[in-house]
Protein backbone atom coordinates (compact mmCIF):
# COMPACT_ATOMS: atom_id res chain seq x y z
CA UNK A 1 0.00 0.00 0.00
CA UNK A 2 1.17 3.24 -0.59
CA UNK A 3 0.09 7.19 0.61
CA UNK A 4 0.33 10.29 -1.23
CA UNK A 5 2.07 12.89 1.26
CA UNK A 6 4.91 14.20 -0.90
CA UNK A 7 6.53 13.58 -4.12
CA UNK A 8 9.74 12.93 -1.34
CA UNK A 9 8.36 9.75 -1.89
CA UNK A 10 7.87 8.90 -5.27
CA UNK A 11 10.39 8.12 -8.37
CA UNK A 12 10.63 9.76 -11.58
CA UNK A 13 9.57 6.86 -12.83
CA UNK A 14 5.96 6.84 -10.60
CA UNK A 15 5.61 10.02 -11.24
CA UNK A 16 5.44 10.11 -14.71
CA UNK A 17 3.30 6.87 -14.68
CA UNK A 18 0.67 8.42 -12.79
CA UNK A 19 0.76 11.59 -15.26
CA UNK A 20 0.59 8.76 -18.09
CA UNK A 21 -2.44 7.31 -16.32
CA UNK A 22 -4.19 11.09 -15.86
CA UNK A 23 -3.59 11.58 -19.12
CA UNK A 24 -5.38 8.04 -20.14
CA UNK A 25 -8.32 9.23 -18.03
CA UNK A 26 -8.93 12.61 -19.01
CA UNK A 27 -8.85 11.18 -22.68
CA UNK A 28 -11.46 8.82 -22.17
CA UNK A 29 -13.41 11.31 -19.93
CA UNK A 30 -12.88 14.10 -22.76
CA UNK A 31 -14.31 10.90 -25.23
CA UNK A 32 -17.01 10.69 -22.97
CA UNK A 33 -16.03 7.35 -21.69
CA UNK A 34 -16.46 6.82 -17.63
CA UNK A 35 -14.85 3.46 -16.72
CA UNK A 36 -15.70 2.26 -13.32
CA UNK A 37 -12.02 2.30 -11.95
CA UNK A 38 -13.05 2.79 -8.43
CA UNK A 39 -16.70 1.26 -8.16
CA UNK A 40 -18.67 0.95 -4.89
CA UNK A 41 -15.44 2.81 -3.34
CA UNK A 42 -15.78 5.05 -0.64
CA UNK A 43 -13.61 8.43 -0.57
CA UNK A 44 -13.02 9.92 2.98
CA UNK A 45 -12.76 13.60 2.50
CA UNK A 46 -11.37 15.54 5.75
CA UNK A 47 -11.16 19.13 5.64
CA UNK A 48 -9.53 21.24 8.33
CA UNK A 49 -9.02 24.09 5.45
CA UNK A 50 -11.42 25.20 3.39
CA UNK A 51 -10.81 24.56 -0.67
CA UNK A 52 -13.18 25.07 -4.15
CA UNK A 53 -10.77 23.13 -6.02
CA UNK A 54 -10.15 20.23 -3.94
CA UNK A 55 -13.43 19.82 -2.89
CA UNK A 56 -14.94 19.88 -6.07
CA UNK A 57 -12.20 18.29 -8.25
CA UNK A 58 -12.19 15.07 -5.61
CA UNK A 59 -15.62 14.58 -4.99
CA UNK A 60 -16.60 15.05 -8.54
CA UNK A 61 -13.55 12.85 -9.47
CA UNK A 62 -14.41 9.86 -7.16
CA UNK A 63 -17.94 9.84 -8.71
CA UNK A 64 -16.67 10.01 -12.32
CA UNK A 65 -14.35 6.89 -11.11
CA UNK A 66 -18.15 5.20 -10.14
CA UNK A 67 -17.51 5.75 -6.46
CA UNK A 68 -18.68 7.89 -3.85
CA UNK A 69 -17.19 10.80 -1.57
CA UNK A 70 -18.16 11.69 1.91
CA UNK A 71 -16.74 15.55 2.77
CA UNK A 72 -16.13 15.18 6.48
CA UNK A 73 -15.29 18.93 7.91
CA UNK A 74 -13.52 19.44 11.23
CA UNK A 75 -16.95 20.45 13.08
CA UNK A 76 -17.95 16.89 11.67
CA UNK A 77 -15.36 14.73 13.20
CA UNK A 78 -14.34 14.17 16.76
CA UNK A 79 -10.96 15.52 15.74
CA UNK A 80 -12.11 18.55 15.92
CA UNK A 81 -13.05 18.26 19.30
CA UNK A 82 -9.81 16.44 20.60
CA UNK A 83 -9.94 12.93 19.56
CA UNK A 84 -6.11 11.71 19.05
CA UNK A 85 -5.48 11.71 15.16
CA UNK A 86 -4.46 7.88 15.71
CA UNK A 87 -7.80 7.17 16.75
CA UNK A 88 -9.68 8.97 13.94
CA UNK A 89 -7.49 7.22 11.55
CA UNK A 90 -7.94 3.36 12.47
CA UNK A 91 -11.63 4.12 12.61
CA UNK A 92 -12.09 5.74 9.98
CA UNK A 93 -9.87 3.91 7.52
CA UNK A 94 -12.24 0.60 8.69
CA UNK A 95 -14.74 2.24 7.08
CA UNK A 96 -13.86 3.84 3.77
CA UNK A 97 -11.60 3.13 0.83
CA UNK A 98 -8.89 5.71 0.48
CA UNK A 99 -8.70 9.05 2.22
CA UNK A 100 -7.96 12.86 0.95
CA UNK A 101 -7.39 15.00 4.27
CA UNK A 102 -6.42 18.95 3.77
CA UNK A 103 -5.34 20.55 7.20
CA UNK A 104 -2.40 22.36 8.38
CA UNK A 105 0.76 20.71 9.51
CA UNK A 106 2.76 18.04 7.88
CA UNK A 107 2.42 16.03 11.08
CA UNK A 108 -0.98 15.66 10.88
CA UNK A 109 -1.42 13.73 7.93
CA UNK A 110 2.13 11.70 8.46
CA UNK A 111 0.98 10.53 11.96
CA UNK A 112 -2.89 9.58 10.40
CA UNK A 113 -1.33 7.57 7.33
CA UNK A 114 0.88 5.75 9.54
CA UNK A 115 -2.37 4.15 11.75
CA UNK A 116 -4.26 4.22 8.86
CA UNK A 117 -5.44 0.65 6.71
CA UNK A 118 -5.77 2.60 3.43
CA UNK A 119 -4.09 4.94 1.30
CA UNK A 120 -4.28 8.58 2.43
CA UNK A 121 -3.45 11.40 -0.05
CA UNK A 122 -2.39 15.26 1.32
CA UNK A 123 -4.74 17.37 -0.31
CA UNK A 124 -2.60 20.33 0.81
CA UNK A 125 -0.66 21.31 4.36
CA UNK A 126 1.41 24.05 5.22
CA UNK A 127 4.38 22.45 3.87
CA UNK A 128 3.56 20.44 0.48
CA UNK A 129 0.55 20.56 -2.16
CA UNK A 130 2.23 17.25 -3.95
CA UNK A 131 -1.81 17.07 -6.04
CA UNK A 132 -1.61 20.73 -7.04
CA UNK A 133 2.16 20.34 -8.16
CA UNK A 134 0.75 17.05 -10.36
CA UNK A 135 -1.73 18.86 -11.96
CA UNK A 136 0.79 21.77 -13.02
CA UNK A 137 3.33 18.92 -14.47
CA UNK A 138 0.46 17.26 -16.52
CA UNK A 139 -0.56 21.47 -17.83
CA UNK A 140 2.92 21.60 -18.67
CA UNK A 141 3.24 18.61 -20.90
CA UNK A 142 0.21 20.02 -22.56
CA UNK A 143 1.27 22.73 -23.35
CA UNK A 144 4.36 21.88 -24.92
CA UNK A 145 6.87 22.11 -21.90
CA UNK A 146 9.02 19.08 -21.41
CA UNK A 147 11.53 18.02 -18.56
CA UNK A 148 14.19 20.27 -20.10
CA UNK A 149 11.91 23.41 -19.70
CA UNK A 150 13.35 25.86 -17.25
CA UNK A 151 10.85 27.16 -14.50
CA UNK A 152 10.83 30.13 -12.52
CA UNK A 153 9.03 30.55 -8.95
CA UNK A 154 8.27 34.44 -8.18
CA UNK A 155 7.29 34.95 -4.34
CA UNK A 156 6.98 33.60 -1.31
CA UNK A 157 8.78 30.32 -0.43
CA UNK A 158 5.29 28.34 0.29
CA UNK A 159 3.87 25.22 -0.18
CA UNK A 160 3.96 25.30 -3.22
CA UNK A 161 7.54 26.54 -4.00
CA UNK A 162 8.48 23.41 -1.35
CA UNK A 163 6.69 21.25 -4.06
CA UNK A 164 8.15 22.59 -7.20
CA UNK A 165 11.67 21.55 -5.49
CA UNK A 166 10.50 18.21 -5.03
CA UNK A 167 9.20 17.69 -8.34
CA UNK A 168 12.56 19.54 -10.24
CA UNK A 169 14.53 17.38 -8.07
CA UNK A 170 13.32 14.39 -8.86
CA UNK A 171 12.89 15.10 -12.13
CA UNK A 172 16.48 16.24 -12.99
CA UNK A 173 15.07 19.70 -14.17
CA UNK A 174 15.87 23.23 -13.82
CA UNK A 175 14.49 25.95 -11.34
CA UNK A 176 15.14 29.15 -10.35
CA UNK A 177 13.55 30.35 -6.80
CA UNK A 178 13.15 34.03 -6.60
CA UNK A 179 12.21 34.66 -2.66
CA UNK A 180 11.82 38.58 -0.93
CA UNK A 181 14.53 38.46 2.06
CA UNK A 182 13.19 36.69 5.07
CA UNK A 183 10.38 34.59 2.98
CA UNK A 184 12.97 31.63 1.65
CA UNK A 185 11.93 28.25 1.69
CA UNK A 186 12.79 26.37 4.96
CA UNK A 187 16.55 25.04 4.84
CA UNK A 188 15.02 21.72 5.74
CA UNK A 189 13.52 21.29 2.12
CA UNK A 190 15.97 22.96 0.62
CA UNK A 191 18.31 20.13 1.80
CA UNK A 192 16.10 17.53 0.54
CA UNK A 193 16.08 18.58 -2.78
CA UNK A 194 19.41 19.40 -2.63
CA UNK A 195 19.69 15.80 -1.89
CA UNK A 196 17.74 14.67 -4.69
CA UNK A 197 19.05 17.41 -7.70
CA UNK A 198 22.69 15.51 -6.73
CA UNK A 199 20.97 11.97 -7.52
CA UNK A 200 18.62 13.27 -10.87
CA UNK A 201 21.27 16.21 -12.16
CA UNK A 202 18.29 19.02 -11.14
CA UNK A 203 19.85 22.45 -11.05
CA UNK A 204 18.43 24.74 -8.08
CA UNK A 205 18.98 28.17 -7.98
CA UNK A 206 17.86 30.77 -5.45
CA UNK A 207 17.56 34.77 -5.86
CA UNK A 208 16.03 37.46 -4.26
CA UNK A 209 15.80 38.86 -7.79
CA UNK A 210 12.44 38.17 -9.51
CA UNK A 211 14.07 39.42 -12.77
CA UNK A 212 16.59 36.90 -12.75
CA UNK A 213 14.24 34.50 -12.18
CA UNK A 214 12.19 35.27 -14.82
CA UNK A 215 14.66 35.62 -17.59
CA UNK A 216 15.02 33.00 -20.46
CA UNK A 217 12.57 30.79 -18.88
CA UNK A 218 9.66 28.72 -20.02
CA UNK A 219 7.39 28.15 -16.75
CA UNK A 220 6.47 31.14 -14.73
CA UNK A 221 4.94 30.61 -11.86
CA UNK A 222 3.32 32.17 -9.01
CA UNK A 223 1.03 31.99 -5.74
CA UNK A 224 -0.97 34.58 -3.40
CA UNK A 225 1.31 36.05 -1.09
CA UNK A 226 -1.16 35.67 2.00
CA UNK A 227 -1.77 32.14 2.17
CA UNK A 228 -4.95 30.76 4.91
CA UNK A 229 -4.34 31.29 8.51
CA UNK A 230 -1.90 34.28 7.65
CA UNK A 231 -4.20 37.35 7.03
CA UNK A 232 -3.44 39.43 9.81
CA UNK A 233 0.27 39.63 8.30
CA UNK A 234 -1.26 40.48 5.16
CA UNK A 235 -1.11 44.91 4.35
CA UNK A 236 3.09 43.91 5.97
CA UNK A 237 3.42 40.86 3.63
CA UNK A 238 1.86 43.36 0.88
CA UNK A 239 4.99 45.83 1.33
CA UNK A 240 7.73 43.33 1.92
CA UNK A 241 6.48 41.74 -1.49
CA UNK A 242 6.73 44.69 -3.51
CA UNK A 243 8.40 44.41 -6.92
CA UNK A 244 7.62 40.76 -7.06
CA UNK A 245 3.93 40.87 -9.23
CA UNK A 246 4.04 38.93 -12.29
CA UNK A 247 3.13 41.55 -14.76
CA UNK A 248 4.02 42.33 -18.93
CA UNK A 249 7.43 43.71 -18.12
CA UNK A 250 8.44 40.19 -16.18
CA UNK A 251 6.88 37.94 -18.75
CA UNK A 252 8.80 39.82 -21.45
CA UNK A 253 12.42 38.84 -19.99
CA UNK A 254 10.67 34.73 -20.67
CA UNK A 255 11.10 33.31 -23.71
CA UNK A 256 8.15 33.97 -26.19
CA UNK A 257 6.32 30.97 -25.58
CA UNK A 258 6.77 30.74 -21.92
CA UNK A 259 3.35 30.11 -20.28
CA UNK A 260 2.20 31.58 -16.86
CA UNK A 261 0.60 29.26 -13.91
CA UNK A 262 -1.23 30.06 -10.81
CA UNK A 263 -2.57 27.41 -8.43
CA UNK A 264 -5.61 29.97 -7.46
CA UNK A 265 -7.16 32.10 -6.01
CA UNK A 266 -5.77 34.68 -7.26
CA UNK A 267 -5.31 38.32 -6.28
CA UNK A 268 -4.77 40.75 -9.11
CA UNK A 269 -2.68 43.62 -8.71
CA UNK A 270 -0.82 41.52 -5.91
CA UNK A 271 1.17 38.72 -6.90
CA UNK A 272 0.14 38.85 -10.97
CA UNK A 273 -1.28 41.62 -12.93
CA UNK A 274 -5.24 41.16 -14.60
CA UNK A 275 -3.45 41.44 -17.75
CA UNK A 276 -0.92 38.66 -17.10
CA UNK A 277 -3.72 36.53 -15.05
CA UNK A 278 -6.15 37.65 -18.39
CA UNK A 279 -3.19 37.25 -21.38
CA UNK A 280 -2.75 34.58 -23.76
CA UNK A 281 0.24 33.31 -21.58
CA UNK A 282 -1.94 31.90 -19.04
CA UNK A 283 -2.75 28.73 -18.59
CA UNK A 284 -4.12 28.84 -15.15
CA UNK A 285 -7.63 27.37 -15.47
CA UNK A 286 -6.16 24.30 -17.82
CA UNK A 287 -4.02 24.05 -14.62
CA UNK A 288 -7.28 24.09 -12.33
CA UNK A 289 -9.15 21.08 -15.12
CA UNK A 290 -5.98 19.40 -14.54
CA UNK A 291 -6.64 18.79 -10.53
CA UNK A 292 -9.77 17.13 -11.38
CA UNK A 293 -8.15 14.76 -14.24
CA UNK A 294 -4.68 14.21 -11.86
CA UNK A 295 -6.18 13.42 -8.93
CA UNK A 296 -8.39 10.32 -10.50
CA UNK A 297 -5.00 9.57 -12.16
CA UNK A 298 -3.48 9.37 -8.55
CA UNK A 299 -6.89 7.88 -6.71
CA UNK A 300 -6.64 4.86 -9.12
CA UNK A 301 -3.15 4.41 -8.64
CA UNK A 302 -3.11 4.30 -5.25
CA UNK A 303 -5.71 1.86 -5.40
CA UNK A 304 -3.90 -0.53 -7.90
CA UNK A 305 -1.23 -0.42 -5.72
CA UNK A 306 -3.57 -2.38 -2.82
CA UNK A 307 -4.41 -4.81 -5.01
């Protein structure tokens, strides 16, 4: 059995399987072909943060699989009220077929997939949004971009920028991080995938300079700068930020056919410009589809794996 927590855990080789297998899946779906991959299968869906994406793109993907999901909020579940996580997950892994949990820490959803009997998959925490990161491979590819595409990251060092290392370093590609001062990624993943880019041949590189960042490269990529649980930091995050929107004069210094992704919501004016967000560049809702078409390619997976 295996869990989907982090791409720390997963091979080049998975990796692109399960984008093989998304891609299989959307074809079909696009075809208007449902197979049954998952029938009579129950999807646990535990949500400590709020989501439109995930909740729609899982529940709607379990059902196009010919299964079911159950959205279980924190004011449904006695974890909200102080059951031990280890607890919550040997029940409720008795009951259901896979689970999707999207909370805060790491820790949480580590310590529940290691009591619980079925695969669990992080639909984001603090540290690592391994489905979102998918989904932006699998726009990629479509779009032309291929594993020797260089990639720029333009803001904070988040969850997501933590999950662009991962996948870069285990894909051998090229990335360049531009960070403000005092918003780098933790050293702690920047070791790992480190660690990894000396195995797969990855090249890292990390600026304060969003200009640098930008220049020559295929991929540029963004994310709101005041991510949940951080709003009262947000007008001081807003100034410490400045100079790093995504707007014309930063896509210019990428190569002409560079495209520009978002993982959403997005805040014009902030972090990208309307007329970036708005441009012919973007590919940001293909990149939202893609959660919905990814994640089925990862749900069946998983389950394959169990049998």
């Amino acid at each position: 059995m295996r869990h989907f927590l982090t791409l720390k855990d997963y091979s080049k080789e998975e990796i692109l399987e399960i984008i093989a297998l998304s891609n299989e899946i959307k074809r079909e779906m696009k075809s208007g072909v449902f197979k049954p991959y998952m029938a009579n299968k129950t999807l646990g869906m535990i949500f400590e943060k709020s989501s439109t994406r995930t909740r729609v793109s899982f529940e709607v993907g379990i059902y196009q699989l010919g299964g079911i999901g159950l959205f279980l909020s924190n004011r449904d579940l006695q974890i909200g009220r102080g059951e031990p996580i280890k607890d919550s997950a040997r029940v409720i892994s008795r009951m259901v077929d896979m689970v999707m949990i999207r909370t805060y820490s790491q820790s949480i959803i580590e310590e529940f997939a290691s009591y619980s009997k079925v695969p669990v998959i992080n639909g984001l925490t603090d540290e690592y949004h391994p489905v979102q990161i998918m989904a932006d491979l699998m726009t990629m590819f479509e779009h032309g971009k291929s594993l020797e595409s260089k990639i720029a990251w333009i803001g904070d060092g988040n969850n997501m920028t933590s999950s662009w290392l991962m996948l870069v370093s285990k894909l051998g590609m090229e990335i360049r991080v531009a960070t403000p001062k005092g918003y780098e990624v933790p050293q702690n993943i920047i070791d790992d995938a480190m660690n990894f880019a000396n195995e797969s041949g990855a090249k890292i590189i990390f600026t304060n300079d969003p200009k640098e960042a930008a220049t020559k490269a295929d991929v540029i990529n963004t994310d709101t700068w005041v991510s949940m649980g951080q709003d009262e930091e947000k007008e001081r995050r807003k100034r410490d930020f400045k100079g790093f929107i995504v707007d014309s004069s930063i896509m210019k210094l990428a190569n002409k056919d560079a495209i520009f992704m978002h993982c959403l919501p997005a805040y014009r004016g902030d972090e990208v410009s309307e007329e970036v967000l708005e441009g012919s560049q973007s590919v940001v809702f293909d990149e939202a589809e893609n959660r919905l078409h990814v994640q089925k390619g990862i749900m069946v997976w998983l389950d394959r794996k169990r049998d």
